[in-house]
Protein backbone atom coordinates (compact mmCIF):
# COMPACT_ATOMS: atom_id res chain seq x y z
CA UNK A 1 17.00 6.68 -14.11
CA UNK A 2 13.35 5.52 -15.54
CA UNK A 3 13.01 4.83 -19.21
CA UNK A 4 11.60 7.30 -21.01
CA UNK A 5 8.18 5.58 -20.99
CA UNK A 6 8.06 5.23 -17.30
CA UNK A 7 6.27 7.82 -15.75
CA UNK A 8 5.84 7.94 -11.97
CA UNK A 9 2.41 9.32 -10.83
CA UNK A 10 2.13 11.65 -7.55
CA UNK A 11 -1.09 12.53 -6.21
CA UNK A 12 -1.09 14.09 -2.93
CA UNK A 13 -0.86 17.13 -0.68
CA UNK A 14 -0.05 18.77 2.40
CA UNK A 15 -2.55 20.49 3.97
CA UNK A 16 -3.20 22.48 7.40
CA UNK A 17 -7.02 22.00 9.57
CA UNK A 18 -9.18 22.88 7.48
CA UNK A 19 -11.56 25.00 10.44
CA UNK A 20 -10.14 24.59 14.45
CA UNK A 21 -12.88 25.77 16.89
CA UNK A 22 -11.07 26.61 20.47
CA UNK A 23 -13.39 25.62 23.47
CA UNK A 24 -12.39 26.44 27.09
CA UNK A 25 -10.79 23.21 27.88
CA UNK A 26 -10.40 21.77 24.19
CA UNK A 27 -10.00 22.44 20.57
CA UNK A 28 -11.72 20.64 17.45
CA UNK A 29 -10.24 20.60 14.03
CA UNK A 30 -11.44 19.72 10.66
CA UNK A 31 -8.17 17.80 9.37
CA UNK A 32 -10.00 16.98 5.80
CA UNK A 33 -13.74 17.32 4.40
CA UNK A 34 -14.87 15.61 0.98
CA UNK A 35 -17.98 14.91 0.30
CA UNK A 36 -20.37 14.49 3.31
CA UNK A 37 -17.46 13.28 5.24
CA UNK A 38 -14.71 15.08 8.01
CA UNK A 39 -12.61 13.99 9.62
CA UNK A 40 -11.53 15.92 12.98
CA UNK A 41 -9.02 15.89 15.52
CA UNK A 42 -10.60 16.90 18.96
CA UNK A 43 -8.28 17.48 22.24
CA UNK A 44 -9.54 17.78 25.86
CA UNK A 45 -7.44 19.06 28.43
CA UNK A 46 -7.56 16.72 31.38
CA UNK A 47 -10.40 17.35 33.56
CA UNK A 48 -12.76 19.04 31.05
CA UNK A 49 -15.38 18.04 29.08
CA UNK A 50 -16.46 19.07 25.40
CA UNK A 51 -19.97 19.25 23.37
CA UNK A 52 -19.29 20.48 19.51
CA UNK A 53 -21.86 20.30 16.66
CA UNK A 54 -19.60 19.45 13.98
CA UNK A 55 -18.96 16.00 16.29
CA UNK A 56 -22.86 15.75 15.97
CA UNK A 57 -23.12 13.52 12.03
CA UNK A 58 -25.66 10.99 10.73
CA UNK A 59 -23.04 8.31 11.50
CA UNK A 60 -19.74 8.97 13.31
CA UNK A 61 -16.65 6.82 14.07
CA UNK A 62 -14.19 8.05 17.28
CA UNK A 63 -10.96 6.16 17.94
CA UNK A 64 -8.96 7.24 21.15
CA UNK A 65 -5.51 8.35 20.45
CA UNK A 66 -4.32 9.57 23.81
CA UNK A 67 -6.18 9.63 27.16
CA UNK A 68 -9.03 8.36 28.69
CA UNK A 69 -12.83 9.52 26.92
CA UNK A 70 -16.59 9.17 28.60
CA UNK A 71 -18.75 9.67 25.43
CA UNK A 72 -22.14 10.71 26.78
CA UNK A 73 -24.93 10.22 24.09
CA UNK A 74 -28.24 10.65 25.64
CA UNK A 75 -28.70 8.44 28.29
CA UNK A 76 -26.13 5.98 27.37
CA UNK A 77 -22.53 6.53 28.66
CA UNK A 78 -18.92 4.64 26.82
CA UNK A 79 -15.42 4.67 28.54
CA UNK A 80 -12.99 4.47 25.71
CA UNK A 81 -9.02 3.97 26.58
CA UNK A 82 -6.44 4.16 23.79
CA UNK A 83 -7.00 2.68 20.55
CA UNK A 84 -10.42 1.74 21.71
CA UNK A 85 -13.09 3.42 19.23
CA UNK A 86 -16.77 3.85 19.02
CA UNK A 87 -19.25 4.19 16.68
CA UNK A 88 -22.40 6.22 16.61
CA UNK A 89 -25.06 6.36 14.34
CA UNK A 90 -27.29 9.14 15.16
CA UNK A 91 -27.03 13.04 15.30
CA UNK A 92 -28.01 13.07 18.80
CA UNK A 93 -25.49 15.56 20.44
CA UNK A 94 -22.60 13.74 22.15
CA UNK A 95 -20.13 14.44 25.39
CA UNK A 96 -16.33 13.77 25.64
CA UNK A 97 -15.60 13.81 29.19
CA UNK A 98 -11.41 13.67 29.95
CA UNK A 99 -11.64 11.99 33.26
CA UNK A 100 -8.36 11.88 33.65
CA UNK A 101 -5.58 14.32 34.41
CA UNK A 102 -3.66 14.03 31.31
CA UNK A 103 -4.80 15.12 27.93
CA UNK A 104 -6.79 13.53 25.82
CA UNK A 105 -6.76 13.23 21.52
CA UNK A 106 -10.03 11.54 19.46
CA UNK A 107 -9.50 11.26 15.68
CA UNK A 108 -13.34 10.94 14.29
CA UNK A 109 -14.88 10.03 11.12
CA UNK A 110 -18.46 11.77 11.30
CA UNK A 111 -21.01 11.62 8.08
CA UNK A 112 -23.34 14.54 7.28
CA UNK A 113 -21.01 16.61 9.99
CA UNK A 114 -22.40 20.09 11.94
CA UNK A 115 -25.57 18.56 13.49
CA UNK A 116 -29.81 19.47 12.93
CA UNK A 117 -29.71 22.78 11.37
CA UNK A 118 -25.72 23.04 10.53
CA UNK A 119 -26.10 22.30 6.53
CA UNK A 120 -23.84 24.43 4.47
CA UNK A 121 -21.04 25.17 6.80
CA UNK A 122 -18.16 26.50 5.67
């Protein structure tokens, strides 16, 4: 039992994606947005490859939970294997190539998400 003074603070709370876009061959969703800030899962079935705006921020951080990822920014190409991440810092758009036959899973960080011309998404 806590003495009467005691009082136990709880901040917290569940929540479900916030916005999931389904691509042929992958899905993207918004897991949690404050600020300027998302954060997104993004899944590639194996064999596909995936270009999404809300990927495309000022700054963006991608860390490889399952699979094998090809970002393609521009002319410059990254092979990330689990627990491997990369980070970005421009709002040129980006490629996630799943090389591999098995599915793949990026958790990313992106700043100023949606991309040129995306302000004021939902």
């Amino acid at each position: 039992m806590l003495h009467p003074t005691a009082h136990t603070a709880r901040t917290g709370r569940l929540a479900q994606a916030l916005m999931s876009i389904q691509h042929p061959g992958g899905r993207v969703s918004v897991r949690y947005r404050t600020g300027d800030i998302e954060v997104v899962m993004t899944e590639v079935d194996g064999g596909a490859a995936l270009v999404e705006p809300v990927l495309w921020g000022q700054s963006s951080w991608h860390l490889v939970l399952d699979g094998q990822a090809l970002f393609e920014v521009g002319g410059s190409r990254w092979e990330l294997l689990p627990e491997a991440s990369l980070s970005l810092d421009s709002a040129t758009p980006c490629t996630i190539v799943n090389p591999s036959p098995s599915r793949l899973r990026v958790l990313s960080v992106v700043s100023n998400p949606g991309g040129p011309g995306q302000e004021g998404r939902p």
